[in-house]
N, C-alpha and C. Protein backbone atom coordinates (compact mmCIF):
# COMPACT_ATOMS: atom_id res chain seq x y z
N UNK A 1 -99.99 -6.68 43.84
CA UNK A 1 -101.05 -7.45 43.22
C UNK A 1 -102.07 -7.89 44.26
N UNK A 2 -103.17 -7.63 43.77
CA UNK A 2 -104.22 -8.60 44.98
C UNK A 2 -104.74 -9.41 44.27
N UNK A 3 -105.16 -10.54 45.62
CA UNK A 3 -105.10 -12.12 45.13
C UNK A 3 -106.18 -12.08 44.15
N UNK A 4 -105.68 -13.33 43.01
CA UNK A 4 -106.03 -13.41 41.86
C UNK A 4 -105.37 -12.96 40.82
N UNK A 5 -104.50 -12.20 40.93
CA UNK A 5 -103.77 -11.59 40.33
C UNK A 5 -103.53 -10.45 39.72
N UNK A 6 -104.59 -9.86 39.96
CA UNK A 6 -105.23 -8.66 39.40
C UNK A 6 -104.32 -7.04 40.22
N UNK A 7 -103.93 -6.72 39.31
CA UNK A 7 -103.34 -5.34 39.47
C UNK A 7 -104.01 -4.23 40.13
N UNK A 8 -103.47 -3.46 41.21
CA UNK A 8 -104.39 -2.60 42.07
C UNK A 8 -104.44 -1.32 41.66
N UNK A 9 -103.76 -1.45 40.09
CA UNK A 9 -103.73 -0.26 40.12
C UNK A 9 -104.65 0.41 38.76
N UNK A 10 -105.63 1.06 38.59
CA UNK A 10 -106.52 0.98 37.67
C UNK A 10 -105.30 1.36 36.26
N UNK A 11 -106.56 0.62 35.12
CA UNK A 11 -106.20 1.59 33.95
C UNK A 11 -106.35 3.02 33.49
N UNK A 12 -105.39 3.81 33.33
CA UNK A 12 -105.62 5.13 32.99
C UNK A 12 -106.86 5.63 32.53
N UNK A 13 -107.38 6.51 32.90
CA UNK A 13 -109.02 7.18 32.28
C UNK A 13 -110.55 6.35 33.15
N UNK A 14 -110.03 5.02 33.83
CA UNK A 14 -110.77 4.33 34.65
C UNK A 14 -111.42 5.08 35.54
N UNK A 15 -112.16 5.39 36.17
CA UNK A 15 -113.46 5.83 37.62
C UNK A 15 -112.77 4.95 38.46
N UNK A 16 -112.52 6.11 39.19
CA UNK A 16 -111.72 5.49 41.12
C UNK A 16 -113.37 5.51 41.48
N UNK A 17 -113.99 4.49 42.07
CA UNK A 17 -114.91 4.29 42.56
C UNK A 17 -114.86 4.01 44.44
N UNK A 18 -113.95 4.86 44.53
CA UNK A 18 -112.97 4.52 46.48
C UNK A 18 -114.14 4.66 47.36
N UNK A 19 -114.55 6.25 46.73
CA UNK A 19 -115.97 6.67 47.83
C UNK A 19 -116.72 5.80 47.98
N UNK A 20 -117.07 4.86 47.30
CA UNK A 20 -118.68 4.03 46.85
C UNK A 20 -118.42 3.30 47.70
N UNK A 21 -116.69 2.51 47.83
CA UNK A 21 -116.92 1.52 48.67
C UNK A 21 -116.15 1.55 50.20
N UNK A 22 -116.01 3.00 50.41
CA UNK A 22 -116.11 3.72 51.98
C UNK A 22 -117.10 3.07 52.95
N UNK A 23 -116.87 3.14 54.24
CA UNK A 23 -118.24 2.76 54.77
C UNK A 23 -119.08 4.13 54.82
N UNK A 24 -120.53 3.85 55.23
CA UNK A 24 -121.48 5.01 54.87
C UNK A 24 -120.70 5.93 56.30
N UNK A 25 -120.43 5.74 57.39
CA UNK A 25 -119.86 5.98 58.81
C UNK A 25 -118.65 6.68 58.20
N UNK A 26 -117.87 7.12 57.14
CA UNK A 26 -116.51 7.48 57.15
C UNK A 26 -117.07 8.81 56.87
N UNK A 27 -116.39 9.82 57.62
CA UNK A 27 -116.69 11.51 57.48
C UNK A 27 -116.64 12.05 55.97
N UNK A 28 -115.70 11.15 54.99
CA UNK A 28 -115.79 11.56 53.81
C UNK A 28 -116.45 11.25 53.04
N UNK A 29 -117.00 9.97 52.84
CA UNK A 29 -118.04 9.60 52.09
C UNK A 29 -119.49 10.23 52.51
N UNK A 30 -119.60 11.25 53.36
CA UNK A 30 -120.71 11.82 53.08
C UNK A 30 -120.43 13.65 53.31
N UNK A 31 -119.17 13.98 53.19
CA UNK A 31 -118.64 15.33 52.97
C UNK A 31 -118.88 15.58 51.52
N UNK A 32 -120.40 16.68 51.46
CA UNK A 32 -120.93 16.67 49.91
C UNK A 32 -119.90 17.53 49.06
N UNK A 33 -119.16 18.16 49.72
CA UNK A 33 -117.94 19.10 48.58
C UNK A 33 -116.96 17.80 48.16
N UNK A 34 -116.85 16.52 48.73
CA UNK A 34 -116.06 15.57 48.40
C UNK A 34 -116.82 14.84 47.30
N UNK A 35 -117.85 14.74 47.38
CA UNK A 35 -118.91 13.55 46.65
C UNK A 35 -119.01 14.88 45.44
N UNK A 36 -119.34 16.18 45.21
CA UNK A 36 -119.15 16.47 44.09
C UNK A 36 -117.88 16.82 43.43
N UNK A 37 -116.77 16.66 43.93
CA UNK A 37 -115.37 16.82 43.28
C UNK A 37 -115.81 15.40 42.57
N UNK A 38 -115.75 14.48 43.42
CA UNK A 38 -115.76 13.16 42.63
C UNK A 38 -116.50 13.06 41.08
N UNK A 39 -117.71 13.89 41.43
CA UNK A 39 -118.49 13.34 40.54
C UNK A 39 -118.15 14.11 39.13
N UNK A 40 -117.63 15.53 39.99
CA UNK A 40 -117.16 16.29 38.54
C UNK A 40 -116.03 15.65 37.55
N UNK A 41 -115.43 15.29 38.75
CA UNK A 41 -113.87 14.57 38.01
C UNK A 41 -114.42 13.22 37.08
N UNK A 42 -115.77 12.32 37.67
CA UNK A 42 -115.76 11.78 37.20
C UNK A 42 -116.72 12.11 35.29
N UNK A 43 -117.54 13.00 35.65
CA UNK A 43 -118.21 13.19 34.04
C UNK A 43 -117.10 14.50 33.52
N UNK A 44 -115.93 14.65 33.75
CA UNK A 44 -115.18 15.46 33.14
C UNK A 44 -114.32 14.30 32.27
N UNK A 45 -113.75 13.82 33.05
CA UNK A 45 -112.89 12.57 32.72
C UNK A 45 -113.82 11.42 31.50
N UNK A 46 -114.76 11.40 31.96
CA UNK A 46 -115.02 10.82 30.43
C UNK A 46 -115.70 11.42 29.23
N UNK A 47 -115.96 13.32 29.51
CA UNK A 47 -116.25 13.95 28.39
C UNK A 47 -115.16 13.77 28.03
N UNK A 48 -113.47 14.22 28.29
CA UNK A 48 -112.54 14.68 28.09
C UNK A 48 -111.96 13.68 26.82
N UNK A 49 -112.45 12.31 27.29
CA UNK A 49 -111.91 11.49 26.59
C UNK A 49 -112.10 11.34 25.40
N UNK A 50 -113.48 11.74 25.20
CA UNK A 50 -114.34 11.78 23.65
C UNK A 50 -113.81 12.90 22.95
N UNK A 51 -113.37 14.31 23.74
CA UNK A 51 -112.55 15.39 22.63
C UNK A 51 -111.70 15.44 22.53
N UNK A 52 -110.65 14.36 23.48
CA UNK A 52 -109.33 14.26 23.39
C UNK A 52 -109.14 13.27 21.67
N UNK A 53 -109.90 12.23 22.12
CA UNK A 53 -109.57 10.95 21.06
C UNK A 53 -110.29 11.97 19.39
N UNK A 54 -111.62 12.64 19.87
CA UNK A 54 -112.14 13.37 18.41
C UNK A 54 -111.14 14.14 18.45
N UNK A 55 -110.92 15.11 19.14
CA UNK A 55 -110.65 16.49 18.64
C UNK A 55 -109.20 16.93 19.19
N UNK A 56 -108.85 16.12 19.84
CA UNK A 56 -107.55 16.21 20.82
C UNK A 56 -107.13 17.27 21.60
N UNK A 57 -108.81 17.88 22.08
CA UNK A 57 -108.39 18.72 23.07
C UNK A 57 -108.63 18.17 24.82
N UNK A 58 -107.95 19.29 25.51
CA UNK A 58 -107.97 19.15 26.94
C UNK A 58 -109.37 19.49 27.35
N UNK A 59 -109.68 19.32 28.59
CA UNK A 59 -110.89 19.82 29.26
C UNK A 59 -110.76 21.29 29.62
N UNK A 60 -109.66 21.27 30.11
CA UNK A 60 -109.25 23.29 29.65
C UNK A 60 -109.67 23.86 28.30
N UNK A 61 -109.25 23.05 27.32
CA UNK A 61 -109.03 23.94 26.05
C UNK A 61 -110.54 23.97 25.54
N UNK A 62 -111.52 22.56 25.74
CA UNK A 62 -112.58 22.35 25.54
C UNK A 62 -113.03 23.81 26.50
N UNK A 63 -113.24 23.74 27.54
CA UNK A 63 -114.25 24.85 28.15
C UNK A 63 -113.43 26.17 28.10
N UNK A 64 -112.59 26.26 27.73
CA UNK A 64 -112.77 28.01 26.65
C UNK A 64 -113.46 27.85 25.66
N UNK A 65 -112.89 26.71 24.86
CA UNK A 65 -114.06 27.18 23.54
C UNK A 65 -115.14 27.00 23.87
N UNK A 66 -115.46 26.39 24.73
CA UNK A 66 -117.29 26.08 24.64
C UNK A 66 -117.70 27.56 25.14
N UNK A 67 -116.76 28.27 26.07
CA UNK A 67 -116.99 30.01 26.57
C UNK A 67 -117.06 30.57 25.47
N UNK A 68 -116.14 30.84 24.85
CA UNK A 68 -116.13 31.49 23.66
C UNK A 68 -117.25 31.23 22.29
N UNK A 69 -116.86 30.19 22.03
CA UNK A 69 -118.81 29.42 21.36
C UNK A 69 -119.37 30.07 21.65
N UNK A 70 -119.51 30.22 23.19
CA UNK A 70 -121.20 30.46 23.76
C UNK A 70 -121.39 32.13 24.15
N UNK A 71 -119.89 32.98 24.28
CA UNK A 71 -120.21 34.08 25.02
C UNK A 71 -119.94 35.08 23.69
N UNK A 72 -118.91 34.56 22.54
CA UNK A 72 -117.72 35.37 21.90
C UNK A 72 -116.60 35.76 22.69
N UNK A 73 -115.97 37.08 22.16
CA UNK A 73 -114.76 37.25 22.24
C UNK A 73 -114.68 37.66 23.86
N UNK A 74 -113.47 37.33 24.57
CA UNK A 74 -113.54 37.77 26.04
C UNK A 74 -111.80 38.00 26.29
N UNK A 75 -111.66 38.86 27.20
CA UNK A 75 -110.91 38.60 27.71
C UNK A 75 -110.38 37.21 28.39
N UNK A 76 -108.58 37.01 28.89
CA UNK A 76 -108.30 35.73 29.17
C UNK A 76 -108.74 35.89 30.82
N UNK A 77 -109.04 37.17 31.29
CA UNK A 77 -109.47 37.70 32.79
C UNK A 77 -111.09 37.30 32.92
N UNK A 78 -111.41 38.05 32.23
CA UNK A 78 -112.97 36.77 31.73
C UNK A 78 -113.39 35.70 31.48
N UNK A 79 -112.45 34.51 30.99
CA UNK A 79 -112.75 33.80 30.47
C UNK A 79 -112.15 32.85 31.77
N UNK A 80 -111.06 33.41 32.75
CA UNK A 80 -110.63 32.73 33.98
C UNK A 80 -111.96 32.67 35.17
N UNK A 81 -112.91 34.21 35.19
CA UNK A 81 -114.26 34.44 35.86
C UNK A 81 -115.01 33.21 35.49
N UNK A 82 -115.19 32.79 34.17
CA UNK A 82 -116.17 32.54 33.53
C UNK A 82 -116.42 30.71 33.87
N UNK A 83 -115.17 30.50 33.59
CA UNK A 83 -114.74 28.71 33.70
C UNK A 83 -114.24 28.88 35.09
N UNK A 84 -114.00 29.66 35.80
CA UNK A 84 -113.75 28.85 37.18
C UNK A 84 -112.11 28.36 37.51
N UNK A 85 -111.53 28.63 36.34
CA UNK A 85 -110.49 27.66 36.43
C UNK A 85 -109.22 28.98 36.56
N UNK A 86 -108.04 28.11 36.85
CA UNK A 86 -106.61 28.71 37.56
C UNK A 86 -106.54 29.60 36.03
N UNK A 87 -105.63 30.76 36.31
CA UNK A 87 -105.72 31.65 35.38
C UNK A 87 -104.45 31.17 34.29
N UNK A 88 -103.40 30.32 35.06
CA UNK A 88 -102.22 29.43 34.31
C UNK A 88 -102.69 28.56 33.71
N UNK A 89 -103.85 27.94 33.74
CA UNK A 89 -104.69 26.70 33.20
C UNK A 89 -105.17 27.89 32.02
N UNK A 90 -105.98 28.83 32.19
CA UNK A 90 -106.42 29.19 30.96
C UNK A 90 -105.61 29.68 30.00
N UNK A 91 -104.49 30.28 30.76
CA UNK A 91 -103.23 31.03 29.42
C UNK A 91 -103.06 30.17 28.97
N UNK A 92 -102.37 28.51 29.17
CA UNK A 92 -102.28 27.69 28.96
C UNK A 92 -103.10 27.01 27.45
N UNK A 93 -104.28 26.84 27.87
CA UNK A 93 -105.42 26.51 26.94
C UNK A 93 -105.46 27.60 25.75
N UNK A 94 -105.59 28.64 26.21
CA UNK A 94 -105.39 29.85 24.95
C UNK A 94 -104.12 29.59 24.33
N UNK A 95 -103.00 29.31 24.74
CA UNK A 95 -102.07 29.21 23.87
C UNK A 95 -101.81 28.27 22.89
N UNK A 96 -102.53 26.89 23.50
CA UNK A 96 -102.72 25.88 22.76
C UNK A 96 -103.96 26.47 21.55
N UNK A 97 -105.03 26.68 21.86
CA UNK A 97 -105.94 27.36 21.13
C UNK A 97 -105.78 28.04 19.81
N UNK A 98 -104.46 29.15 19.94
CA UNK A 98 -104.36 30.04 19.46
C UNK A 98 -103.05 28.91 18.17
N UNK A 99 -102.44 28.32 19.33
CA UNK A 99 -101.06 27.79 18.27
C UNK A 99 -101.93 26.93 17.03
N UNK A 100 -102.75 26.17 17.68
CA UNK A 100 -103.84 25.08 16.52
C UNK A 100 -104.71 26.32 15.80
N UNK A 101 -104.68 27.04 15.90
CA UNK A 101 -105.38 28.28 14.86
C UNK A 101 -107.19 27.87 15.02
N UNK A 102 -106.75 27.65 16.55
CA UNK A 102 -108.91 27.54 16.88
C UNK A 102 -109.41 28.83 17.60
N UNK A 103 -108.47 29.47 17.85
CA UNK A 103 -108.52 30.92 17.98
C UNK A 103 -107.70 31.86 17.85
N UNK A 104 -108.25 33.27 18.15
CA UNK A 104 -106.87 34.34 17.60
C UNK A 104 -107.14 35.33 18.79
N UNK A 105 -106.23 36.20 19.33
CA UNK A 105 -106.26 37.38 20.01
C UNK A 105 -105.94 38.69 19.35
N UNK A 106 -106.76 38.99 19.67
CA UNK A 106 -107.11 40.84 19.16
C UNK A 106 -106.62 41.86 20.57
N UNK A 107 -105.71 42.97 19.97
CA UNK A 107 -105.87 44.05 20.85
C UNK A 107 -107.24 44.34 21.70
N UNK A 108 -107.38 44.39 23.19
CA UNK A 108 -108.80 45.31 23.89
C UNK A 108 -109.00 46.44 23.65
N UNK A 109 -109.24 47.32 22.40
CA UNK A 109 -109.85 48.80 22.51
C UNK A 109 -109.83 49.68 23.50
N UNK A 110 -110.61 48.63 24.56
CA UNK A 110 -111.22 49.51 25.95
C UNK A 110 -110.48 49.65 26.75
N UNK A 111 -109.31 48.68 26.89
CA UNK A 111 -108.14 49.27 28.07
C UNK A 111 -106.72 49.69 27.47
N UNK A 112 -106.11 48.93 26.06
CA UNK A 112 -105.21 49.18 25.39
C UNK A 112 -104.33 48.27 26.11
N UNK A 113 -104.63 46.96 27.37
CA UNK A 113 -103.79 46.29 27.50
C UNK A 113 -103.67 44.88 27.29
N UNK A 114 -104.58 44.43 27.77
CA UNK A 114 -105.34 43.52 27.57
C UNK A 114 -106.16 42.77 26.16
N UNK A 115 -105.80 41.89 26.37
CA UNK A 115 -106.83 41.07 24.61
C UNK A 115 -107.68 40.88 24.41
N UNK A 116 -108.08 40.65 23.72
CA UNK A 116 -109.85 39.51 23.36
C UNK A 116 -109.61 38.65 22.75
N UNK A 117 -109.62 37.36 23.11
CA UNK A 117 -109.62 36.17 22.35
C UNK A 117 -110.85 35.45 22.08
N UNK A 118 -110.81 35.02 20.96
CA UNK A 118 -112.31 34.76 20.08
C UNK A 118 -112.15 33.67 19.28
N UNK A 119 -113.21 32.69 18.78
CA UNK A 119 -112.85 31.31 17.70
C UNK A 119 -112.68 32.29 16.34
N UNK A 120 -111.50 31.34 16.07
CA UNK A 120 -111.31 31.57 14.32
C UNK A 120 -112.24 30.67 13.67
N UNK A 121 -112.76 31.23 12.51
CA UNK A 121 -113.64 30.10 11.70
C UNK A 121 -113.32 28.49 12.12
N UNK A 122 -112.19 28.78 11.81
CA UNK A 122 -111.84 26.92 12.61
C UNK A 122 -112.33 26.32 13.64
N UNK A 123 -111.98 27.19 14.43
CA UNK A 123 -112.66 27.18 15.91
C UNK A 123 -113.97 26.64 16.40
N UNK A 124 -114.70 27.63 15.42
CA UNK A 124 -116.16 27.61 14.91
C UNK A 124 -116.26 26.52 14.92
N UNK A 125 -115.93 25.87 13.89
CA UNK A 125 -116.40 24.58 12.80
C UNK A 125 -116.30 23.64 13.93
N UNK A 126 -114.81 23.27 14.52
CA UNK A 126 -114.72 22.75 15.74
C UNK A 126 -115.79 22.76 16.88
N UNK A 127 -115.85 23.78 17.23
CA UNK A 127 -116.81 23.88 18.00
C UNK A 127 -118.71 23.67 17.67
N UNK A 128 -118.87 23.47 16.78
CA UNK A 128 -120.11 23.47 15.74
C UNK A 128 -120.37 21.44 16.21
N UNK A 129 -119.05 21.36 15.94
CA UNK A 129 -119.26 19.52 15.89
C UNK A 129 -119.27 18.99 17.12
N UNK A 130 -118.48 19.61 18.43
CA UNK A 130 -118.87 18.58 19.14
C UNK A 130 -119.87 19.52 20.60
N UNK A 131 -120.72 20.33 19.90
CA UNK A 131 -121.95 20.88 20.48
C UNK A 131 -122.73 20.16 20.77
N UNK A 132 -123.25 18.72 19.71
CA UNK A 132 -124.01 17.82 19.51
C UNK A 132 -123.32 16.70 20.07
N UNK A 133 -122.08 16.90 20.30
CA UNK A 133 -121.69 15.79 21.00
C UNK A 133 -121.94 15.62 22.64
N UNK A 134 -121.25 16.55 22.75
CA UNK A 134 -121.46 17.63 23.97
C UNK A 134 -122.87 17.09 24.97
N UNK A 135 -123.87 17.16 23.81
CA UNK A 135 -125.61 17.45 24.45
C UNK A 135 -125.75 15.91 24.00
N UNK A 136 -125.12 15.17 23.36
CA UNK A 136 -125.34 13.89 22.88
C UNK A 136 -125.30 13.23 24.40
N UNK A 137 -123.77 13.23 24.78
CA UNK A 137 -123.46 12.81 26.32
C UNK A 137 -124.25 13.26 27.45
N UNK A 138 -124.50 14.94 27.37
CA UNK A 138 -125.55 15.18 28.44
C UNK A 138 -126.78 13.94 28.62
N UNK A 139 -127.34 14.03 27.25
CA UNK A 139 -128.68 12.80 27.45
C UNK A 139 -127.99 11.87 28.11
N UNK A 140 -127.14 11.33 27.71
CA UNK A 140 -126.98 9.76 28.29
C UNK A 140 -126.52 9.84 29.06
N UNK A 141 -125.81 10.62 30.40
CA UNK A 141 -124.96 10.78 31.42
C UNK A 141 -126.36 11.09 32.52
N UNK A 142 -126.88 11.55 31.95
CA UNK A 142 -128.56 12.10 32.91
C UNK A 142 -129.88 11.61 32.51
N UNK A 143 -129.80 10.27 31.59
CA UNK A 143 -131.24 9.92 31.38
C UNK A 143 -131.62 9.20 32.16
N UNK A 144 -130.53 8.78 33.43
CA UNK A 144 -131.58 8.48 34.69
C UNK A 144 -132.39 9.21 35.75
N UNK A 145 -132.56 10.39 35.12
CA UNK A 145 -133.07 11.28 35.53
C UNK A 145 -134.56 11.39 34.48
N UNK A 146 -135.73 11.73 35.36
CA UNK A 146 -136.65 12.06 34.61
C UNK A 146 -136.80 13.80 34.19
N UNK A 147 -138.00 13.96 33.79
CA UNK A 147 -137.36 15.83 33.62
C UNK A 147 -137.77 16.34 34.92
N UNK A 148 -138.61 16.26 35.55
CA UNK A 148 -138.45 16.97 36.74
C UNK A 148 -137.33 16.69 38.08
N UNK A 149 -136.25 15.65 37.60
CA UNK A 149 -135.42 15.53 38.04
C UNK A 149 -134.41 16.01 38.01
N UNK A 150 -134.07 16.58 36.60
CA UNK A 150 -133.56 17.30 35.73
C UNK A 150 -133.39 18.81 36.29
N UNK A 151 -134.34 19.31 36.21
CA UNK A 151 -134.70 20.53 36.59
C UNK A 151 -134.76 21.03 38.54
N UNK A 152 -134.94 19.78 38.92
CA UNK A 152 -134.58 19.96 40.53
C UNK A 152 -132.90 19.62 40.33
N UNK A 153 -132.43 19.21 39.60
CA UNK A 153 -130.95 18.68 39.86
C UNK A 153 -130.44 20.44 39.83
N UNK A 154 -130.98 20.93 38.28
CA UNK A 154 -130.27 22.01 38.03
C UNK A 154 -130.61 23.01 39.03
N UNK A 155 -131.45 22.93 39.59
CA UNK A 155 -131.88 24.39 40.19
C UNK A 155 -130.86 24.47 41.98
N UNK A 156 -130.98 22.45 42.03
CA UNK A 156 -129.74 22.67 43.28
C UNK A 156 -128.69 22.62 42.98
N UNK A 157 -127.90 22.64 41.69
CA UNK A 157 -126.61 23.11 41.83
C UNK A 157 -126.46 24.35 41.23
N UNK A 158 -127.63 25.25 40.96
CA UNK A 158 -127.49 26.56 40.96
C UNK A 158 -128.02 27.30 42.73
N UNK A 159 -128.43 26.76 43.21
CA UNK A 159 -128.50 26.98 44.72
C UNK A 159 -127.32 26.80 45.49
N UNK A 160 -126.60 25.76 45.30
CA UNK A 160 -125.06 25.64 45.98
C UNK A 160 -123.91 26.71 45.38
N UNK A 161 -123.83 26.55 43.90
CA UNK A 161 -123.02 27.56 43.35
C UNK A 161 -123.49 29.14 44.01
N UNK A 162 -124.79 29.60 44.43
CA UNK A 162 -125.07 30.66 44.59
C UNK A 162 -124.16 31.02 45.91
N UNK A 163 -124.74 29.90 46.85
CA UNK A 163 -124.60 29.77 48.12
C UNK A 163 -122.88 29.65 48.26
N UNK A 164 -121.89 29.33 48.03
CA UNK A 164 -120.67 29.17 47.39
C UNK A 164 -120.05 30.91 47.42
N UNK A 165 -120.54 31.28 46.47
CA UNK A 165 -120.27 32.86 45.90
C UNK A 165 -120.69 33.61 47.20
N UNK A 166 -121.99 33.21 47.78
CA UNK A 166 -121.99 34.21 48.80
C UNK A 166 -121.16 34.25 50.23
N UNK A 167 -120.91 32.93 50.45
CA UNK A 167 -119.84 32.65 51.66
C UNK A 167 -118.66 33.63 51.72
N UNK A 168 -118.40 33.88 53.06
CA UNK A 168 -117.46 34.84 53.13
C UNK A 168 -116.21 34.31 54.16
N UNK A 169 -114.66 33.89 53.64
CA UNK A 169 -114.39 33.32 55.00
C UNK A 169 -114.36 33.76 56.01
N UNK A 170 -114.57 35.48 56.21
CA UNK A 170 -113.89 35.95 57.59
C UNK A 170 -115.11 35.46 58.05
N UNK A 171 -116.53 35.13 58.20
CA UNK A 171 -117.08 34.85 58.72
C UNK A 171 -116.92 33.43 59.08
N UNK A 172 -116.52 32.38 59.08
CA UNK A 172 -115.99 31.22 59.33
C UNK A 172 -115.80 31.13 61.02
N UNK A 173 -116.20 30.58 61.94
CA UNK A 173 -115.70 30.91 63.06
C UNK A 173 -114.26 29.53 63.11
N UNK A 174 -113.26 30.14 64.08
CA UNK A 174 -112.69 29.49 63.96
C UNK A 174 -112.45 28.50 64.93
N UNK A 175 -113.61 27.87 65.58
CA UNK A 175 -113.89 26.98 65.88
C UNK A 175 -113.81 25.66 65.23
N UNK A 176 -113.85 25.76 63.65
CA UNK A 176 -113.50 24.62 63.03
C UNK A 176 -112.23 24.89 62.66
N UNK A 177 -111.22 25.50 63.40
CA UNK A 177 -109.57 25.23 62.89
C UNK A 177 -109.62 26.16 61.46
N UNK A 178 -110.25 26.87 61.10
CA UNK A 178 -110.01 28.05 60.10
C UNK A 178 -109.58 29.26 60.64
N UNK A 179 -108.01 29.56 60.16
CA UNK A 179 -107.97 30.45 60.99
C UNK A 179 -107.41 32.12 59.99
């Protein structure tokens, strides 16, 4: 307990706000791959909460369907490219997906091994409703942003993501202990 009585330990779904109150001098509070984990974790963690409590999905299960919504049917090898995420995280999400009947897998034609998983009408409908939710939160998570703030935000985290993809580690010298 710290004094006053107050419990140190947050409530579940709460913002660890640790970085903020780092000194500006600590190597991590200004290590920008640290400051955007944070920040992802932190507007993931409270989309998550709004489709958990609506819709009772995960942030996995949410960003397949929002892939699928947005791309159609894909492979689960595609859809691991696509979201970024561990390929056990997406089987995962598809299976949940598929068991709630918000999607279905089809034989791949093109290789004869592989699937395509796609929204079932359900899916759809699901996905139809919290599109607007979705872009509801965007506004309010970024309306301290004006639009040309907006648009410089997006264009540098499509500059880092680029920059990201193109890094190569063997080039790394291992001067920084990468070895």
């Amino acid at each position: 307990m710290q004094s006053g009585g107050k419990s140190r330990l947050a409530k579940p779904g709460a913002l660890d706000h640790t970085c903020s109150s780092m000194k500006p001098t600590t190597p991590l509070a200004t290590f920008l791959p640290y400051q955007l984990s944070l920040t992802s974790n932190a507007v993931s963690g409270r989309i998550a909460q709004e489709y958990r409590s609506r819709f009772g999905l995960s942030v996995s299960e949410w960003r397949v369907m929002a892939v699928l919504g947005d791309a159609g049917e894909l492979t689960q090898r595609d859809l691991t490219l696509r979201t970024l995420m561990d390929k056990v995280a997406v089987n995962r999400a598809c299976k949940v997906l598929e068991d709630r009947e918000l999607a279905s897998r089809t034989p791949n034609a093109q290789d004869g091994r592989s699937h395509l998983l796609a929204l079932t009408a359900e899916g759809l409908a699901v996905y139809a409703q919290i599109m607007p939710l979705a872009t509801e939160m965007e506004r309010r998570m970024f309306g301290c942003f004006d639009q040309s703030e907006l648009v410089q935000f997006r264009t540098l985290l499509d500059k880092v993501r680029s920059r990201v993809n193109d890094l190569d580690a063997e080039a790394l010298s291992s001067d920084f202990g990468v070895e």
